[in-house]
Protein backbone atom coordinates (compact mmCIF):
# COMPACT_ATOMS: atom_id res chain seq x y z
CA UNK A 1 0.00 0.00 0.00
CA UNK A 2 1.03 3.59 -1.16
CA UNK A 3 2.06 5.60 2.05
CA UNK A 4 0.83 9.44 1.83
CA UNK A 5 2.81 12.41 2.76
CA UNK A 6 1.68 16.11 3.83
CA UNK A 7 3.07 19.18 1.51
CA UNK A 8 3.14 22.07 2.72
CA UNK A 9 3.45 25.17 0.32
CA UNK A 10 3.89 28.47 1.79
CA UNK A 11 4.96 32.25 0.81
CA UNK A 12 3.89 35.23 -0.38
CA UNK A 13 4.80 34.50 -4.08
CA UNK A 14 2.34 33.39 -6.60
CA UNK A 15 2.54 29.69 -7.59
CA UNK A 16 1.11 27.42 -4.38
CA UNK A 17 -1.85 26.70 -6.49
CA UNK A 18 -0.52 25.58 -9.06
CA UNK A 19 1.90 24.21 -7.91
CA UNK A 20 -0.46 22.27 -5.79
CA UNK A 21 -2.73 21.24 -8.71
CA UNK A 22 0.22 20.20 -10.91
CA UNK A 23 0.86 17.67 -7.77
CA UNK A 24 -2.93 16.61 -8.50
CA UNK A 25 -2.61 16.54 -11.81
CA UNK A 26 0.33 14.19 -11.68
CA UNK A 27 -1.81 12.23 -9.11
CA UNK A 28 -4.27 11.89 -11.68
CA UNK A 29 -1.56 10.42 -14.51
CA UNK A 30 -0.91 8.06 -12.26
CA UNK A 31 -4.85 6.58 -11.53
CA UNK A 32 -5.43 8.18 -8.04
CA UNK A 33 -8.32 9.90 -7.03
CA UNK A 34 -7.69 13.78 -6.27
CA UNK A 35 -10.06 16.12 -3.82
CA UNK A 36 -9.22 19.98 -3.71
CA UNK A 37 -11.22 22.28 -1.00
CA UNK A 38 -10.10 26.31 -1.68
CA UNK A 39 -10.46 28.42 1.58
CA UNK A 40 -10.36 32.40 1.29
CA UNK A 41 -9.99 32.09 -2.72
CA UNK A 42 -13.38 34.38 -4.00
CA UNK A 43 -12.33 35.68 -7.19
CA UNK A 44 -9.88 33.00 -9.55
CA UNK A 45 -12.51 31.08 -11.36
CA UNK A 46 -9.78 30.32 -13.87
CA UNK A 47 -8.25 27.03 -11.83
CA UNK A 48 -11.42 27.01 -10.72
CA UNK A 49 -13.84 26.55 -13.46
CA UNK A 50 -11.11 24.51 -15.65
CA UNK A 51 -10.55 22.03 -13.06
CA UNK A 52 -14.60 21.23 -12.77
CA UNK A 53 -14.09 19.93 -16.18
CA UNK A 54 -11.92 17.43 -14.89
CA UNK A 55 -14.14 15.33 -12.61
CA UNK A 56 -14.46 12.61 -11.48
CA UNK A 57 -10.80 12.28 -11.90
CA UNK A 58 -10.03 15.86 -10.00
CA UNK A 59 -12.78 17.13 -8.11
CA UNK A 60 -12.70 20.78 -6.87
CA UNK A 61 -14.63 22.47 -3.83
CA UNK A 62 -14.96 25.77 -2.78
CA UNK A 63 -17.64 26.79 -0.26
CA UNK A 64 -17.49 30.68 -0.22
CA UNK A 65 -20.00 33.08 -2.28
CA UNK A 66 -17.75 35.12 -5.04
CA UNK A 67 -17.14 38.57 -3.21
CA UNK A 68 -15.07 41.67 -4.21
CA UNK A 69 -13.15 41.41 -1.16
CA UNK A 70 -12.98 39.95 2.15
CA UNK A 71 -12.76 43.59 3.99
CA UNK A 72 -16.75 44.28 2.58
CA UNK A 73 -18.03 40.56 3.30
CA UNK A 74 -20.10 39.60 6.82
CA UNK A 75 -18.00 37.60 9.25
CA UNK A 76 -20.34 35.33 10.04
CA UNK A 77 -21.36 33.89 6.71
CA UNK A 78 -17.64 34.09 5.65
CA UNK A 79 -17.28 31.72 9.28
CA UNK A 80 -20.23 29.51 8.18
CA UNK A 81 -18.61 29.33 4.44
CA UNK A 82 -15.16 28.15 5.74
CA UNK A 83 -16.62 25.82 8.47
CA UNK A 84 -18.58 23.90 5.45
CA UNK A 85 -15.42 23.73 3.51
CA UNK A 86 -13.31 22.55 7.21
CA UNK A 87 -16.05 20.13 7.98
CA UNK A 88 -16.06 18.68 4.67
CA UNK A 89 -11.94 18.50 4.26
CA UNK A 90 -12.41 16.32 7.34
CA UNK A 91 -14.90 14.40 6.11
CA UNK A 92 -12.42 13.57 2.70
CA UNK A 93 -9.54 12.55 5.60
CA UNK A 94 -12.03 10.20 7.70
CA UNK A 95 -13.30 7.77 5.33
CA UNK A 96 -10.34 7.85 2.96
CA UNK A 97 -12.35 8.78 0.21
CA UNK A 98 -9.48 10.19 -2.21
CA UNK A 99 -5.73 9.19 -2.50
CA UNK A 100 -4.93 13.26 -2.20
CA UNK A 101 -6.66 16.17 -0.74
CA UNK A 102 -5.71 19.75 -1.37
CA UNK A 103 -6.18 21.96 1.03
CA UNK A 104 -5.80 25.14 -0.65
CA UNK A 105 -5.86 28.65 1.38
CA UNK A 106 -6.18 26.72 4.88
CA UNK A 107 -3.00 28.02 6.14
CA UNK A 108 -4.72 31.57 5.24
CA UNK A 109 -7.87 30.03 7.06
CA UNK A 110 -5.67 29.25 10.23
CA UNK A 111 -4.01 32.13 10.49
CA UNK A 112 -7.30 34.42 10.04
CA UNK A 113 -8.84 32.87 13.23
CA UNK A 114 -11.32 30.86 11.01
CA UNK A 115 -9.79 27.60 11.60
CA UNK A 116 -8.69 26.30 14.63
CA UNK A 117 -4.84 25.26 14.37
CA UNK A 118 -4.90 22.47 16.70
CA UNK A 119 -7.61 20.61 15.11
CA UNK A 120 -6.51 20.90 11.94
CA UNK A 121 -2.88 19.01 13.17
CA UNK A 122 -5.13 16.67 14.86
CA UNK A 123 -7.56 16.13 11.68
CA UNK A 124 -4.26 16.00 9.42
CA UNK A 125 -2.23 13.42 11.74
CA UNK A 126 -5.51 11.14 11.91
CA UNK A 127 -5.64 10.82 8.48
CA UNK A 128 -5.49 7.66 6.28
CA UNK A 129 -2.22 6.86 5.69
CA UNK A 130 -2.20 6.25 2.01
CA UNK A 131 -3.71 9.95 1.90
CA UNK A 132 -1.37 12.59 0.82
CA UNK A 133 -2.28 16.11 2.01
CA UNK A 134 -1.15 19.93 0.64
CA UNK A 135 -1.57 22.89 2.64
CA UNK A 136 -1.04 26.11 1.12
CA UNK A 137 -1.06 29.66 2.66
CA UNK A 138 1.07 32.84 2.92
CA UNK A 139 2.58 32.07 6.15
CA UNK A 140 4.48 29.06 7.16
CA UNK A 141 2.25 27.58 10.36
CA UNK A 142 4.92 26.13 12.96
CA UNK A 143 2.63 23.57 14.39
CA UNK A 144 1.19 22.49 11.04
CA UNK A 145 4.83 21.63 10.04
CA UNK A 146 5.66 19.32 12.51
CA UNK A 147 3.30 17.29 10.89
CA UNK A 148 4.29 18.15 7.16
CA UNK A 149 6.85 15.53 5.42
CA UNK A 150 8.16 18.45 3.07
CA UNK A 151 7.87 21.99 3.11
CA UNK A 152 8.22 24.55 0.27
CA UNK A 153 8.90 28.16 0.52
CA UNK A 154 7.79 30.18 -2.04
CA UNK A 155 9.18 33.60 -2.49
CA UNK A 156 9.35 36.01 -4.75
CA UNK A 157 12.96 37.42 -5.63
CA UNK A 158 12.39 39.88 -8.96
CA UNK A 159 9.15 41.21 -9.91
CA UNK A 160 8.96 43.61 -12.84
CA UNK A 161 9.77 47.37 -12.64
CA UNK A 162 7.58 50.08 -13.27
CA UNK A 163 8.56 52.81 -15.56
């Protein structure tokens, strides 16, 4: 039996996402099963509404309602909206229903107050153990690390100048 690893992908650079779905997508090539859940993502329907095209293979989640930004949106619906998407991650990592789950954002989640960081190590340490698991976020999460088999940075070094 396949043993699964956690990935965590963290920075402020652009690139965890798809950097996470090429991981799924490679999943895929190779006849697993691949879940994705975004957390905090309201406005790239690109990934989005290319990898709905892909199921049953790749099956992508997201749970918020699109919203210009998160500084005009209710707290309370955007706390029910991410505790839908938490409740049903866990649900993925209890009955071992996909080979890889991507947890897109849920660092971002965490780190927000929206997610509870202790329960997500607990959910992510309980899981199958054929399951692999990528977190992505901003900000590297110390505790979610100690449970994370490999950790990427990613940074950006040159951006374009403005003339």
């Amino acid at each position: 039996m396949r043993k699964g690893n956690i990935y965590m992908y963290y920075g402020r650079g652009k690139g965890k996402t798809t950097l996470a779905i090429g991981q799924g997508m490679r999943a895929v090539s190779e006849g697993l099963s691949v879940v994705m859940v975004q957390f905090l993502d309201y406005n790239n329907n690109k990934e989005y509404s290319t990898l709905k095209r892909m199921e049953p293979e790749f099956r992508a989640f997201r749970f918020e309602k699109r919203r210009e930004s998160l500084e005009k949106a209710d707290e309370n619906e955007i706390r029910n909206e991410i505790n839908l998407a938490f409740n049903f991650s866990k649900k993925i990592m209890e009955t071992g229903e996909s080979e890889m789950l991507i947890l897109d954002g849920v660092i971002d989640a965490v780190k927000s107050g929206l997610i509870d960081e202790a329960e997500l190590f607990e959910v992510l340490e309980k899981r199958s153990s054929y399951m692999d698991i990528i977190i992505t976020g901003s900000e590297r999460s110390s505790l979610l690390a100690e449970c994370a088999d490999y950790i990427y940075s990613i940074n950006i070094e040159k951006t374009p100048t403005e003339d």
